[in-house]
Protein backbone atom coordinates (compact mmCIF):
# COMPACT_ATOMS: atom_id res chain seq x y z
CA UNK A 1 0.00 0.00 0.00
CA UNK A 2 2.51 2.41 0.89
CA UNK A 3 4.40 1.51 -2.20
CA UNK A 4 1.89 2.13 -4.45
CA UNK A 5 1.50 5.48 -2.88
CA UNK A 6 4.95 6.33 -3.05
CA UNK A 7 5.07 5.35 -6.96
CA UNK A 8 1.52 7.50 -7.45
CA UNK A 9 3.11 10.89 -5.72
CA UNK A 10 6.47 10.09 -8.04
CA UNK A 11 4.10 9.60 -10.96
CA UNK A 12 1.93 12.68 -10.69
CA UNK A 13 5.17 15.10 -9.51
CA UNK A 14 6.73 13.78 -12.39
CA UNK A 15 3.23 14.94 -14.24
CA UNK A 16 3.14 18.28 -12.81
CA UNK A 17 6.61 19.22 -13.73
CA UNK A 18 5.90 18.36 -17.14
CA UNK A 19 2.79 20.22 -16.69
CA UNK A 20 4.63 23.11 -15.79
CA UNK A 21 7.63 23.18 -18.23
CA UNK A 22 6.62 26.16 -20.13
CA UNK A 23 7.62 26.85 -23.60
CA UNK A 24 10.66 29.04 -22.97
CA UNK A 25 12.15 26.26 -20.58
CA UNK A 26 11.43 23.99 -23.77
CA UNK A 27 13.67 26.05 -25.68
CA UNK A 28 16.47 25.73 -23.25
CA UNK A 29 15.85 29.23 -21.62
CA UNK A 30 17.25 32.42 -22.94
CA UNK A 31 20.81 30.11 -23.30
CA UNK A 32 18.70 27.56 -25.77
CA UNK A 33 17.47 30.77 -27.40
CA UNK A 34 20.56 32.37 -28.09
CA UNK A 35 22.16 28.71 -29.87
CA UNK A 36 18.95 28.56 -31.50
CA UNK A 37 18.74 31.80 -33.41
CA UNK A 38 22.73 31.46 -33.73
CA UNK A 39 22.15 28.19 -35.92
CA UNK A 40 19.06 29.99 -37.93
CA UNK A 41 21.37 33.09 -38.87
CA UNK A 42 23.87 30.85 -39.81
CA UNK A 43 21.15 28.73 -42.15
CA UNK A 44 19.69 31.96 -43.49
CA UNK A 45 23.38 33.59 -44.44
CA UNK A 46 24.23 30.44 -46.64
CA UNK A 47 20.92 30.75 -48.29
CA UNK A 48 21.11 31.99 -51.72
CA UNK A 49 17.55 32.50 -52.08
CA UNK A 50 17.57 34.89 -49.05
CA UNK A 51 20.77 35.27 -47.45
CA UNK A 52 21.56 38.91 -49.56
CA UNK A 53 18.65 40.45 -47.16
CA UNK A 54 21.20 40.21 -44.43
CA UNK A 55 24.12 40.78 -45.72
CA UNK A 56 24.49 44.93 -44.67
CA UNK A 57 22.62 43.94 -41.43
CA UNK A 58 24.33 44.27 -37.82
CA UNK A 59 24.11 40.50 -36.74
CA UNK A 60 24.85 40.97 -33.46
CA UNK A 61 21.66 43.26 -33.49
CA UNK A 62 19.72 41.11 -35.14
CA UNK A 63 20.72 38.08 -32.68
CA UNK A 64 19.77 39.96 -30.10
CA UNK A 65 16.45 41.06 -31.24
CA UNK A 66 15.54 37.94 -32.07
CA UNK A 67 16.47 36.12 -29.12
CA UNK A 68 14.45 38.92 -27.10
CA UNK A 69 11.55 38.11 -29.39
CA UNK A 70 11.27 34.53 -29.19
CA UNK A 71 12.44 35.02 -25.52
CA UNK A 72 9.03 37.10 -25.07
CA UNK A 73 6.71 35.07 -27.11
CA UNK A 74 7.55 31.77 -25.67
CA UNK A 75 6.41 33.70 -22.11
CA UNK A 76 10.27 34.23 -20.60
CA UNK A 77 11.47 37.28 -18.98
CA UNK A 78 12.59 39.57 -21.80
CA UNK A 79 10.86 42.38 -23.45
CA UNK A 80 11.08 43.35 -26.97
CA UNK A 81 12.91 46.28 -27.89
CA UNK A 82 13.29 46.24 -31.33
CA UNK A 83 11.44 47.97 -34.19
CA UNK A 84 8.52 46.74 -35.03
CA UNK A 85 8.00 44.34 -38.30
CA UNK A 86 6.65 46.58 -39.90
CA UNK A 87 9.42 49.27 -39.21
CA UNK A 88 12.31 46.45 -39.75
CA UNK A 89 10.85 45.21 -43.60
CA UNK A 90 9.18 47.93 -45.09
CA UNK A 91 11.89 48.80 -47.67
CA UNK A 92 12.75 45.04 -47.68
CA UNK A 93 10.48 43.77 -50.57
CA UNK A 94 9.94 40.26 -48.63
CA UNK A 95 8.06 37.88 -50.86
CA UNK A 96 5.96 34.71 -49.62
CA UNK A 97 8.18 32.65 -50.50
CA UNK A 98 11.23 34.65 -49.04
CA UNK A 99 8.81 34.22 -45.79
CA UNK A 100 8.25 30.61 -46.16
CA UNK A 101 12.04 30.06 -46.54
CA UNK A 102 13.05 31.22 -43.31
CA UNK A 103 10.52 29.95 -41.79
CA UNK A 104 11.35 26.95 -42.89
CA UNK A 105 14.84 27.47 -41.62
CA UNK A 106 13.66 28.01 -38.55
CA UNK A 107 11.59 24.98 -38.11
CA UNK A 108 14.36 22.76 -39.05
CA UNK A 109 16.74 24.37 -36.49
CA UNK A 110 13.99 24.07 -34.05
CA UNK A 111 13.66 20.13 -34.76
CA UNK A 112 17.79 19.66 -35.24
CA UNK A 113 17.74 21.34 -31.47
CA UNK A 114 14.87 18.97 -30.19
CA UNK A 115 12.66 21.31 -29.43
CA UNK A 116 9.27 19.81 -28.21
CA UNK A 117 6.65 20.16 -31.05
CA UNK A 118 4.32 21.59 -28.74
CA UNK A 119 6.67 24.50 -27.67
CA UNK A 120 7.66 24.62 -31.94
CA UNK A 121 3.91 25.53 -32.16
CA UNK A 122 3.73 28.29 -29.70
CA UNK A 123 6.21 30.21 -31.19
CA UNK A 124 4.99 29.85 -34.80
CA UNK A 125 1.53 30.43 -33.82
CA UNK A 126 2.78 33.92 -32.11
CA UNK A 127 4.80 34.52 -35.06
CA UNK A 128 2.57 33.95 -37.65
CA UNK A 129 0.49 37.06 -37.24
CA UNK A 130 3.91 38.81 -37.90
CA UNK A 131 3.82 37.65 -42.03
CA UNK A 132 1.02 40.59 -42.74
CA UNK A 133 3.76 43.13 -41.60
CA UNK A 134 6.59 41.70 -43.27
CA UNK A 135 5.30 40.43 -46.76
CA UNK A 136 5.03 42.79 -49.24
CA UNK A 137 2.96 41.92 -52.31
């Protein structure tokens, strides 16, 4: 009897810290975050479909923006200071497929990392409303 209780509190503490592993400690915290973008610049760079859009750009800028971003989307403890989309790609002539692209960048650095597809979701899904500001027909 007191066995089987002991292996039920184990069970369900084991349940609740899943329960409560939000999607910024999925990433790794801002440390995951700041490999994680790391690996996507380095993806987009090499790029030759989309790379050029970052070639006069101040990377460390950029890293930090982003990880700041993702940081505050995924529910952590940064705020966003940068620009907003709008402000950042308005002179940028971002197609849908330029969009798609690093997207798709970052969703493969995301699964190379082992990011939890759950957590993957969050941030696309609070990212995704971002596309109206940066595409530009």
């Amino acid at each position: 009897m007191i066995r089987s209780l002991l292996l039920m509190v184990l069970l369900l503490s084991g349940c609740a810290s899943l329960a409560g592993d939000t999607p910024y400690r999925q990433f790794g915290g801002r440390q995951g975050l700041e490999v994680l973008v790391e690996d996507l610049l380095v993806r987009v760079l090499e790029d030759p479909g989309i790379g050029h859009y970052f070639l006069d750009v101040d990377l460390d800028n950029l890293h930090a923006r982003l990880v700041e971003q993702f940081c505050a989307e995924l529910g952590g403890p940064c705020v966003y200071r940068g620009r907003t989309m709008r402000e950042s790609h308005a002179t940028l002539g971002i197609s849908e497929a330029d969009f798609n692209a690093l997207v798709e960048h970052l969703v493969a650095v995301m699964e190379a990392r082992g990011v939890p597809r759950t957590a993957r979701n969050r941030l696309l899904a609070r990212l995704a409303p971002m596309r109206r500001e940066i595409v530009r027909p």
